[in-house]
C-alpha atoms as a PDB file:
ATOM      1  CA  UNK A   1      12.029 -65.106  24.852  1.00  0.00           C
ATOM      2  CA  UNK A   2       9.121 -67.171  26.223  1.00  0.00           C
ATOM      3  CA  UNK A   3      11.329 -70.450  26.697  1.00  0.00           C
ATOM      4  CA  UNK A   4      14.089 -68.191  28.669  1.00  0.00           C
ATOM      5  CA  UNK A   5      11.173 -66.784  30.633  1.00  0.00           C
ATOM      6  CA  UNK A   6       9.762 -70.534  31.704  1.00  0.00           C
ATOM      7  CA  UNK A   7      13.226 -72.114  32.531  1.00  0.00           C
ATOM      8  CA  UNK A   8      13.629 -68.265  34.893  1.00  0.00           C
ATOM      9  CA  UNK A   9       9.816 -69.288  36.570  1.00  0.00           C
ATOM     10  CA  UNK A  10      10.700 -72.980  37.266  1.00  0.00           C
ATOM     11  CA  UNK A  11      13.823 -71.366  38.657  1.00  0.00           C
ATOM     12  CA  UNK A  12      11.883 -69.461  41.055  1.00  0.00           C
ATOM     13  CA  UNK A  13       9.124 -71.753  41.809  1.00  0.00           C
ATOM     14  CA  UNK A  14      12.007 -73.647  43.041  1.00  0.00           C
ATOM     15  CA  UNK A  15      12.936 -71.167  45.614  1.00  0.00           C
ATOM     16  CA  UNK A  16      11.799 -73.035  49.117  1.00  0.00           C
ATOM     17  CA  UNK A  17      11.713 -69.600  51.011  1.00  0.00           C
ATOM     18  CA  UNK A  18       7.989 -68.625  48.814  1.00  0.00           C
ATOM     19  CA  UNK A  19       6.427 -71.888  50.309  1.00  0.00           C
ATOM     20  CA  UNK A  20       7.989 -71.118  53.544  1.00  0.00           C
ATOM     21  CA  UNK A  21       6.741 -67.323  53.424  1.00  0.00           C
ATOM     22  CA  UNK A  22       3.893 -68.105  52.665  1.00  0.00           C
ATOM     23  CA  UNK A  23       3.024 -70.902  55.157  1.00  0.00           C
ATOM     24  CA  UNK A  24       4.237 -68.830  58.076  1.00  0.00           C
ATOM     25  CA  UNK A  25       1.759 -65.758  56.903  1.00  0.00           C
ATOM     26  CA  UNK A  26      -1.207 -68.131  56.627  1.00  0.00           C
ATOM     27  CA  UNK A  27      -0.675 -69.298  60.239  1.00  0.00           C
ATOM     28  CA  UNK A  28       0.336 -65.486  61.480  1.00  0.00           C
ATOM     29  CA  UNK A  29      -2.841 -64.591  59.758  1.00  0.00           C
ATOM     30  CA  UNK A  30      -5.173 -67.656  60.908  1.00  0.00           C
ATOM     31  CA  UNK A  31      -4.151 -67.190  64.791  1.00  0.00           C
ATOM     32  CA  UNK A  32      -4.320 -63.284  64.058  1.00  0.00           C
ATOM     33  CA  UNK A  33      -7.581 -63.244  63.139  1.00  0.00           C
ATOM     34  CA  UNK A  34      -8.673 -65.540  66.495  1.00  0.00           C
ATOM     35  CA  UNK A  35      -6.621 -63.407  68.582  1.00  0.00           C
ATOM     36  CA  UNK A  36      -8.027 -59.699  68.106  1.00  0.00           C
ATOM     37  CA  UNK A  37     -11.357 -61.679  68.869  1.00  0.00           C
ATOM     38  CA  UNK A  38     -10.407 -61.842  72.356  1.00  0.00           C
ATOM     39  CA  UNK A  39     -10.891 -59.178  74.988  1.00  0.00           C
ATOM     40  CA  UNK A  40      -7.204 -59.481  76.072  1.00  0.00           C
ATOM     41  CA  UNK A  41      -5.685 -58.603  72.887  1.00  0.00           C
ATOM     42  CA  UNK A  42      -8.405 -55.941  72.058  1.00  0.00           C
ATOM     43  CA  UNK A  43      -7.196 -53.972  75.040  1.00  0.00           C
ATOM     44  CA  UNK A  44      -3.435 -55.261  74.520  1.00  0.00           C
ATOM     45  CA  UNK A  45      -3.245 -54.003  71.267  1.00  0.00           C
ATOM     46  CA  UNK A  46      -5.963 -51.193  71.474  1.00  0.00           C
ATOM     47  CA  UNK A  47      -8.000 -52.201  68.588  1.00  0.00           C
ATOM     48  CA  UNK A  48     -11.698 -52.452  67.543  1.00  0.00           C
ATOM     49  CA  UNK A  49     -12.711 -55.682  66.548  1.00  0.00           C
ATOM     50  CA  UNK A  50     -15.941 -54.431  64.927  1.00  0.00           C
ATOM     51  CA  UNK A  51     -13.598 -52.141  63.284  1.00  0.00           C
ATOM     52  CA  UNK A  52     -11.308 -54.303  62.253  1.00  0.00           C
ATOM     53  CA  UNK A  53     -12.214 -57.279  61.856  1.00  0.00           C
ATOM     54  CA  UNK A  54     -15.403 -59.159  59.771  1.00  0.00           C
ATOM     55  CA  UNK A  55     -15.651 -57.484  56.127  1.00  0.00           C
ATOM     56  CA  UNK A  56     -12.293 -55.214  56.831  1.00  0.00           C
ATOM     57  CA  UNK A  57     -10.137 -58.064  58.119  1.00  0.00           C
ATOM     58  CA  UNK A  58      -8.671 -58.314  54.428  1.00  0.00           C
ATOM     59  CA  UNK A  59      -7.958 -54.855  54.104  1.00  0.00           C
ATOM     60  CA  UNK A  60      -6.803 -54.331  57.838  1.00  0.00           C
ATOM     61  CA  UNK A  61      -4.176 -57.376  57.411  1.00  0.00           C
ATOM     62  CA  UNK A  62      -3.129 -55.888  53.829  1.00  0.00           C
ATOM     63  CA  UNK A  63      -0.658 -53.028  56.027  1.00  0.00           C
ATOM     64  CA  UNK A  64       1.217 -56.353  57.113  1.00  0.00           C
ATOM     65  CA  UNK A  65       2.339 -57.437  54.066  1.00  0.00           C
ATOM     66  CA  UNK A  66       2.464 -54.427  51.848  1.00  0.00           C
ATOM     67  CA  UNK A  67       4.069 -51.822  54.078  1.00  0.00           C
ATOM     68  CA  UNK A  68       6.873 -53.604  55.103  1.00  0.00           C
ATOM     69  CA  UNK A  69       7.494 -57.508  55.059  1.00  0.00           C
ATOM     70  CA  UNK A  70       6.331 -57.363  51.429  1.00  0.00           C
ATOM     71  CA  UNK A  71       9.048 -55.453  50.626  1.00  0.00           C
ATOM     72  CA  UNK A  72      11.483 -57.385  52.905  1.00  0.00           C
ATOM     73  CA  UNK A  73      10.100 -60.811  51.154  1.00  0.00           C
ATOM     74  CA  UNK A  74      10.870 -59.549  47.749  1.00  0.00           C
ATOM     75  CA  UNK A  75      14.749 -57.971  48.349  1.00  0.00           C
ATOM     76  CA  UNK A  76      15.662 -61.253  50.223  1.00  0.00           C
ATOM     77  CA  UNK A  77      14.024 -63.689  46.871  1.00  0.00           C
ATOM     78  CA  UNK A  78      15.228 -61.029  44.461  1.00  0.00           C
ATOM     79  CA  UNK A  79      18.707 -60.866  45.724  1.00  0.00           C
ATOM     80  CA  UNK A  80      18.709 -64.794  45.485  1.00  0.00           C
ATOM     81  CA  UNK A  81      17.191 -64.972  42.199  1.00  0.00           C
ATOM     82  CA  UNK A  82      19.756 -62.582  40.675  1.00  0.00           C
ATOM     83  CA  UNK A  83      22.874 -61.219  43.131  1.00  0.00           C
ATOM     84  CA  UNK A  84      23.776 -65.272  43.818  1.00  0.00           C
ATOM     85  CA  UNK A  85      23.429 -65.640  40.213  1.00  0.00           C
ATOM     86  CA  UNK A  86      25.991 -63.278  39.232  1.00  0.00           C
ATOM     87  CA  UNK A  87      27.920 -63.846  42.224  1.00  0.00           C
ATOM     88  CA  UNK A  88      28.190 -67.238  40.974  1.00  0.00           C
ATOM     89  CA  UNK A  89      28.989 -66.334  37.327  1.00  0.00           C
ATOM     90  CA  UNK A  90      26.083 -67.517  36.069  1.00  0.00           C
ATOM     91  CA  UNK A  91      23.933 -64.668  35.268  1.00  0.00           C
ATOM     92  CA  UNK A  92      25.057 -63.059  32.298  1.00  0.00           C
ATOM     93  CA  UNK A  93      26.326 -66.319  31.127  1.00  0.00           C
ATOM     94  CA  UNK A  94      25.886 -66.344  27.300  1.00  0.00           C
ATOM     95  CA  UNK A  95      23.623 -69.387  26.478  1.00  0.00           C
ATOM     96  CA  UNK A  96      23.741 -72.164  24.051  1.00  0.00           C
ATOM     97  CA  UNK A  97      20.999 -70.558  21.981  1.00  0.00           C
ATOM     98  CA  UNK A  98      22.522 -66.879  22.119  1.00  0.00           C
ATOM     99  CA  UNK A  99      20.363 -64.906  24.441  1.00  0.00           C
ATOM    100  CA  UNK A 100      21.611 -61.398  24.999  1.00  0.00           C
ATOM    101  CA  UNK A 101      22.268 -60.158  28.520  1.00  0.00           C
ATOM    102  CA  UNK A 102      19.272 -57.908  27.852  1.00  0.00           C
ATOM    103  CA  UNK A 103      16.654 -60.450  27.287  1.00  0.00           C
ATOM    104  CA  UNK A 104      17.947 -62.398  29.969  1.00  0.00           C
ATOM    105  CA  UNK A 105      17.282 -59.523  32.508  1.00  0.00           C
ATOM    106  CA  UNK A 106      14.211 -58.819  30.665  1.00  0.00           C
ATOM    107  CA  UNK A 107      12.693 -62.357  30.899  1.00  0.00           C
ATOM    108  CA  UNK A 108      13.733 -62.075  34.677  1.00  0.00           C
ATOM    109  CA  UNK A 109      11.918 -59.099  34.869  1.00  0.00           C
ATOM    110  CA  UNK A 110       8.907 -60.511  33.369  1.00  0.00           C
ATOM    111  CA  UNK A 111       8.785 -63.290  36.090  1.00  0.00           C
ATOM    112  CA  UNK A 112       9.904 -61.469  38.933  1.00  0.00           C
ATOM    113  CA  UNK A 113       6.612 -58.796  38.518  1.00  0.00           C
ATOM    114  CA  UNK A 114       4.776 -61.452  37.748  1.00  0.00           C
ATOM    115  CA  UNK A 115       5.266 -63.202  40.874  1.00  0.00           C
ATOM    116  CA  UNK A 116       5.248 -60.190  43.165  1.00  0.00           C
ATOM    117  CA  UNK A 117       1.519 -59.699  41.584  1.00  0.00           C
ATOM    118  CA  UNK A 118       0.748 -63.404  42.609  1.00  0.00           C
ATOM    119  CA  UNK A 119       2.443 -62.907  45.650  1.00  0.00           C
ATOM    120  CA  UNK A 120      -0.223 -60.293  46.533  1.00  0.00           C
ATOM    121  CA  UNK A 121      -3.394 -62.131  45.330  1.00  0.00           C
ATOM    122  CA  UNK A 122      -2.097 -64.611  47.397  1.00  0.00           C
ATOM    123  CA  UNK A 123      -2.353 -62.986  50.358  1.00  0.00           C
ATOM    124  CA  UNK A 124      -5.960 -61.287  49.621  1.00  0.00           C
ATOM    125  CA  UNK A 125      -6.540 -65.397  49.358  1.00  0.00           C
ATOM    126  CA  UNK A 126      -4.780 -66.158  52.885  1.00  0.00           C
ATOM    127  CA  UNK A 127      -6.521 -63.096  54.595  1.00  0.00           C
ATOM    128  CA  UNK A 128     -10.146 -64.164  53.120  1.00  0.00           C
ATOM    129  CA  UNK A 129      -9.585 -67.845  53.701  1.00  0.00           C
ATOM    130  CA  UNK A 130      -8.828 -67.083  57.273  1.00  0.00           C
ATOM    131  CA  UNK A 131     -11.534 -64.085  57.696  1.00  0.00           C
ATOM    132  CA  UNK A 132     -13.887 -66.752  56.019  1.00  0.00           C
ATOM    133  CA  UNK A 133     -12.889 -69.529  59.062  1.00  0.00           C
ATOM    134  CA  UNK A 134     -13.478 -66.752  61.840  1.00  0.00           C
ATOM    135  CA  UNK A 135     -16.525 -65.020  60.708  1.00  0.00           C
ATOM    136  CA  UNK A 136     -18.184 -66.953  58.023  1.00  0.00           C
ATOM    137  CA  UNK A 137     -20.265 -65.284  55.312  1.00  0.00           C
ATOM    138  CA  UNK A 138     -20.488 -61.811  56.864  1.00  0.00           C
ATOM    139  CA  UNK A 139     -16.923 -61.276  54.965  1.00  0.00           C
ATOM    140  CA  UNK A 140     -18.410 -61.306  51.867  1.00  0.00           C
ATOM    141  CA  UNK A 141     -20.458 -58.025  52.218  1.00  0.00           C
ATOM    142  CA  UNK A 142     -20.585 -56.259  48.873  1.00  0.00           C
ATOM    143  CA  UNK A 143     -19.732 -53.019  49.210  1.00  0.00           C
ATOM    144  CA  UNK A 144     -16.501 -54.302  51.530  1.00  0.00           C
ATOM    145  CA  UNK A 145     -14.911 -56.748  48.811  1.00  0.00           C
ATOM    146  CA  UNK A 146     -14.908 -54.419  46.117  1.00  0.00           C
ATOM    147  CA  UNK A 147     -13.245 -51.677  48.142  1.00  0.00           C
ATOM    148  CA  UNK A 148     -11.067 -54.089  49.456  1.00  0.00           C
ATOM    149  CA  UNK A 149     -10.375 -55.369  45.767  1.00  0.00           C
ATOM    150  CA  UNK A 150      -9.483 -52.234  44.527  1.00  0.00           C
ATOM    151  CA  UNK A 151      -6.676 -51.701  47.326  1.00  0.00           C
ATOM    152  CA  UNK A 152      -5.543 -54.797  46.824  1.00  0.00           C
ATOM    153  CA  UNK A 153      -4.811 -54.239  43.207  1.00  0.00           C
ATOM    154  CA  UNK A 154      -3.335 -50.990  43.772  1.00  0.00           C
ATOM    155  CA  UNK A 155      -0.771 -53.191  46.232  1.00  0.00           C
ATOM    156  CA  UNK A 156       0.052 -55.624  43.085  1.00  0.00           C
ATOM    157  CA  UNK A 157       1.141 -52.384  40.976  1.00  0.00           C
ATOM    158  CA  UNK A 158       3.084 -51.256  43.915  1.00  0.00           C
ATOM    159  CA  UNK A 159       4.452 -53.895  44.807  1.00  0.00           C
ATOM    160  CA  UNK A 160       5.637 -54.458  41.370  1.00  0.00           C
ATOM    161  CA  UNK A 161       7.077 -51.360  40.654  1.00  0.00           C
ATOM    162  CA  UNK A 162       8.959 -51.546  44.389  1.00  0.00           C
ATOM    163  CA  UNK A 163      10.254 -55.121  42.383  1.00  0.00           C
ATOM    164  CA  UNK A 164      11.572 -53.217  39.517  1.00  0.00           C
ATOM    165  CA  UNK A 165      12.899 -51.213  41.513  1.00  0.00           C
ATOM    166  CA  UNK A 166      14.691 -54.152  43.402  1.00  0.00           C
ATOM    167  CA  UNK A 167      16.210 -55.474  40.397  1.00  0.00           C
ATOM    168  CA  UNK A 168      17.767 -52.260  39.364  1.00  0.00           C
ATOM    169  CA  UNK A 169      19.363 -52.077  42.697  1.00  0.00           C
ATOM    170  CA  UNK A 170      20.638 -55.397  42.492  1.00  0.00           C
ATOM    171  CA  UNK A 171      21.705 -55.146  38.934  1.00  0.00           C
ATOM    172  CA  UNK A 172      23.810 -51.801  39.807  1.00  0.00           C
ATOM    173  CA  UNK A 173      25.180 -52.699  42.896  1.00  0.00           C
ATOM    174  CA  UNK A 174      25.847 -56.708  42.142  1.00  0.00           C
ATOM    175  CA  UNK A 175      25.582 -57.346  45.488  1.00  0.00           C
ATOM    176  CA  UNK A 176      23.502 -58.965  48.067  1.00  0.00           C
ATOM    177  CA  UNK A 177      24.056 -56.741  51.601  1.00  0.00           C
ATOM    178  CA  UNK A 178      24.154 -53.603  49.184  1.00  0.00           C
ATOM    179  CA  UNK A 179      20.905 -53.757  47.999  1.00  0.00           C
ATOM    180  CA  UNK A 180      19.289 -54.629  51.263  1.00  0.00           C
ATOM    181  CA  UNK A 181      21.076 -51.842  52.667  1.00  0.00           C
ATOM    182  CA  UNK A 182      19.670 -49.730  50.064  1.00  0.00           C
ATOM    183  CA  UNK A 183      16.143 -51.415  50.359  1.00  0.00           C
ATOM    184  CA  UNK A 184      16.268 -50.481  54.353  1.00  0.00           C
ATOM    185  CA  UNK A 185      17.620 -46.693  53.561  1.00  0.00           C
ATOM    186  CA  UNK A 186      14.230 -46.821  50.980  1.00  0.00           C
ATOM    187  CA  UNK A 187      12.133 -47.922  53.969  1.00  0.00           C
ATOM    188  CA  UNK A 188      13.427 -44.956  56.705  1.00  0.00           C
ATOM    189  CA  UNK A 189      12.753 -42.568  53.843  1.00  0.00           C
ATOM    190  CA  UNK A 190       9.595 -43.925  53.319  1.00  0.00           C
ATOM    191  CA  UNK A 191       8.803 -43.214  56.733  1.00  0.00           C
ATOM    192  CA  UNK A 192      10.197 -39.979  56.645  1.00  0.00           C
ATOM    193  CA  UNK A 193       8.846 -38.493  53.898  1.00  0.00           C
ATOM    194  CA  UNK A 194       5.104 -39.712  55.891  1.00  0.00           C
ATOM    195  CA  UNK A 195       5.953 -37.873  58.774  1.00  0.00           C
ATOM    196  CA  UNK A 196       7.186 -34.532  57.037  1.00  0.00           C
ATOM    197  CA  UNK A 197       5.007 -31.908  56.016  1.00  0.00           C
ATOM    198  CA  UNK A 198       6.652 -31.047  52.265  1.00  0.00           C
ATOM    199  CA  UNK A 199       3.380 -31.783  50.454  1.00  0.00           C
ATOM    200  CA  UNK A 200       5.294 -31.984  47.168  1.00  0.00           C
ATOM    201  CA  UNK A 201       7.872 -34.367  48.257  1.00  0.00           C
ATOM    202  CA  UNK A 202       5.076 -36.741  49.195  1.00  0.00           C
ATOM    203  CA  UNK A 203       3.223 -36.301  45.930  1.00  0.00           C
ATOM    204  CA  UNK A 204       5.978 -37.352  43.969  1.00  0.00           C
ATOM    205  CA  UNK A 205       6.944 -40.342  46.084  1.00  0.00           C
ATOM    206  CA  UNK A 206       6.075 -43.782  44.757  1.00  0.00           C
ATOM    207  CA  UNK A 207       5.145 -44.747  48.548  1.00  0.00           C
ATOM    208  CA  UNK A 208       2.708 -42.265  49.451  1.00  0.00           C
ATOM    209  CA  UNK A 209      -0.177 -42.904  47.941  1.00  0.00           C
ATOM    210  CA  UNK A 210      -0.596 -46.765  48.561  1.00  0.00           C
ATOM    211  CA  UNK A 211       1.234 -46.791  51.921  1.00  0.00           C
ATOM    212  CA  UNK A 212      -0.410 -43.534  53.662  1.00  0.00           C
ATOM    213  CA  UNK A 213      -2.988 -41.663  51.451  1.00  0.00           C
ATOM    214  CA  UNK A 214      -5.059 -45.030  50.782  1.00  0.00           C
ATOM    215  CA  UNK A 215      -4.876 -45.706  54.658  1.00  0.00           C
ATOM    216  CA  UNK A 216      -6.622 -42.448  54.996  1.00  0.00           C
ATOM    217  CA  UNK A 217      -9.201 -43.765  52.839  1.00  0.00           C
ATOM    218  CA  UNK A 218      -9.005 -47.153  55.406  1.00  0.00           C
ATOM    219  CA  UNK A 219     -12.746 -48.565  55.115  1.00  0.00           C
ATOM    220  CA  UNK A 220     -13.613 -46.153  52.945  1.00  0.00           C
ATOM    221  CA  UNK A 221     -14.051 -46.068  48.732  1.00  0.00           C
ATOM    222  CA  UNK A 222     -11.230 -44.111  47.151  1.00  0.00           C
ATOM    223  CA  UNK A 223     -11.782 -41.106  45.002  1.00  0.00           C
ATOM    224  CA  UNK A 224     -11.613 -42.305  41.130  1.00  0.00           C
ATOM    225  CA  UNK A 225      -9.552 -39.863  40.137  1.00  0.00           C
ATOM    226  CA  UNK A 226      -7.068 -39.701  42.699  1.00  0.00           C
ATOM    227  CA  UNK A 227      -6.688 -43.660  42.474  1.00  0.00           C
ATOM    228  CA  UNK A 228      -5.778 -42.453  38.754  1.00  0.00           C
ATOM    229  CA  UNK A 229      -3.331 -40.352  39.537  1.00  0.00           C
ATOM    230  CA  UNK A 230      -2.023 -42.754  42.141  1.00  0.00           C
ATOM    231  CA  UNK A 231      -1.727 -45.293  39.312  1.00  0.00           C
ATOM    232  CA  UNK A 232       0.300 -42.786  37.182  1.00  0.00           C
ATOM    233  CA  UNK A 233       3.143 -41.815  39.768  1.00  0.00           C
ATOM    234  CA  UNK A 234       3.758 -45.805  40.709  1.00  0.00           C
ATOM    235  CA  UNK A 235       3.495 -46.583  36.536  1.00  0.00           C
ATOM    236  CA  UNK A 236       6.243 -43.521  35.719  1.00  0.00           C
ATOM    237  CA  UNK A 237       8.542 -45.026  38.766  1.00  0.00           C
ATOM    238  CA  UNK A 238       8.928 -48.600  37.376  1.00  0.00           C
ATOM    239  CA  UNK A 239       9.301 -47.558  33.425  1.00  0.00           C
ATOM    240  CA  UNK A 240      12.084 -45.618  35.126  1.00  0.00           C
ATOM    241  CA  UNK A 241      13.605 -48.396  37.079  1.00  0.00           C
ATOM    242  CA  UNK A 242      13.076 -50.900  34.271  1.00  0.00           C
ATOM    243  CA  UNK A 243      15.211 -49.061  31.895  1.00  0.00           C
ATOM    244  CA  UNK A 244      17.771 -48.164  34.937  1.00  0.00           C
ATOM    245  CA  UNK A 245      17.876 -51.652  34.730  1.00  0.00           C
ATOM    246  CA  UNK A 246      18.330 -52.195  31.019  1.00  0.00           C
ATOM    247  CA  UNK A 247      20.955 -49.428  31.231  1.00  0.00           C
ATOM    248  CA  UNK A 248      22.963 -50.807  33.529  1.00  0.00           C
ATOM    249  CA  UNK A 249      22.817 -54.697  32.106  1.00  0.00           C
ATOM    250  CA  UNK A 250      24.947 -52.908  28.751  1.00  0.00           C
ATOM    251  CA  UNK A 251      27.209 -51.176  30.718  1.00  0.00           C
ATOM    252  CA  UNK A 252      28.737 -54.055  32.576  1.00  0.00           C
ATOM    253  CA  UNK A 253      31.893 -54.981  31.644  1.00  0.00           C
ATOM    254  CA  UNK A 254      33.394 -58.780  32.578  1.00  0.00           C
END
């Protein structure tokens, strides 16, 4: 599978829209972090800067990217890394060394999670390079970065479970405005289920613990054991949309 796998990552690596992503978030973030310095935006946008920003810019700038235009940045690749493809015809195209339409959506599957957990060590680089340029060394406190590190590898599982979860939408529906339609409905509920007070609805939800019980925890260390648990719901929801996804792959019929 490993040669499918590398022909699927050149494919993506390809894609101009990462480069362009993530060009416009370094600036956002660069001008960002200036910004909330001044004593305009600190009253414009009611923030603490010695909240904020320093040690917890990192983590304070993480919300931007994994709440919502994470998400957003992953439907709109995904869909053009596998909805054009079969729109097109060319996805479950048999090829000249015999790869089964399962390993092809597995080695797709493989580099998509893969590059969502990039993706988000990316941006922990973007948001410490320009953290580093606005405060200097004081970023670096101990104590901060490792809190911060944690959360940010909590946001590559997520995020990579909210990509399987992507590709099993776009695999059952086989089309592009479907899934992002679907991806949007995901978002409201998200918020929803935030707002409501049915503890055991947000237990269970793969967005609650990353996206509102770690913000509770916002420059703060996390309880071991609940990150555990955390780690266990998001695990159990991508197993489950991975083999929605291998499901579906067999059950297509051209």
């Amino acid at each position: 599978m490993y040669p499918l796998t590398k022909l699927y990552a050149q494919k993506m690596f390809r894609l101009k829209l990462i480069y362009i992503f993530f060009a416009c978030f370094f600036t956002a973030s660069f001008f960002y972090a200036f910004l909330i310095s001044t004593p305009q935006m600190e009253e414009l946008l009611n923030i603490n800067i010695r909240i904020v920003g320093r040690e917890n810019f990192p983590e304070f700038m993480m919300r931007f990217y994994v709440g919502t235009v994470g998400i957003l940045f992953n439907v709109f690749l995904l869909t053009l890394f596998i909805c054009e493809e079969d729109r097109s015809k060319i996805l479950y195209q048999p090829l000249l060394h015999g790869e089964s339409r399962s390993r092809m959506i597995q080695s797709k599957t493989y580099v998509a999670v893969s590059m969502s957990i990039v993706f988000v060590l990316l941006i922990a680089i973007i948001n410490y390079t320009t953290a580093f340029i606005r405060w200097g060394y004081k970023i670096f406190e101990t104590a901060a970065v490792i809190r911060t590190i944690e959360k940010y590898l909590l946001s590559g599982i997520y995020m990579s479970c909210i990509t399987l979860g992507i590709i099993a939408l776009c695999i059952c529906t086989r089309n592009t405005w479907k899934t992002i339609f679907f991806v949007a409905i995901y978002i409201l509920t998200d918020s929803f289920i935030y707002s409501s007070n049915i503890l055991f609805l947000q237990k269970i939800w793969i967005g609650y613990y990353l996206n509102l019980w770690a913000f509770s925890y916002e420059y703060q260390k996390m309880p071991l054991k609940e990150m555990l648990w955390e780690v266990f719901i998001m695990v159990l929801y991508g197993i489950m949309f991975y083999q929605v996804s291998l499901y579906r792959t067999k059950k297509i019929d051209f």
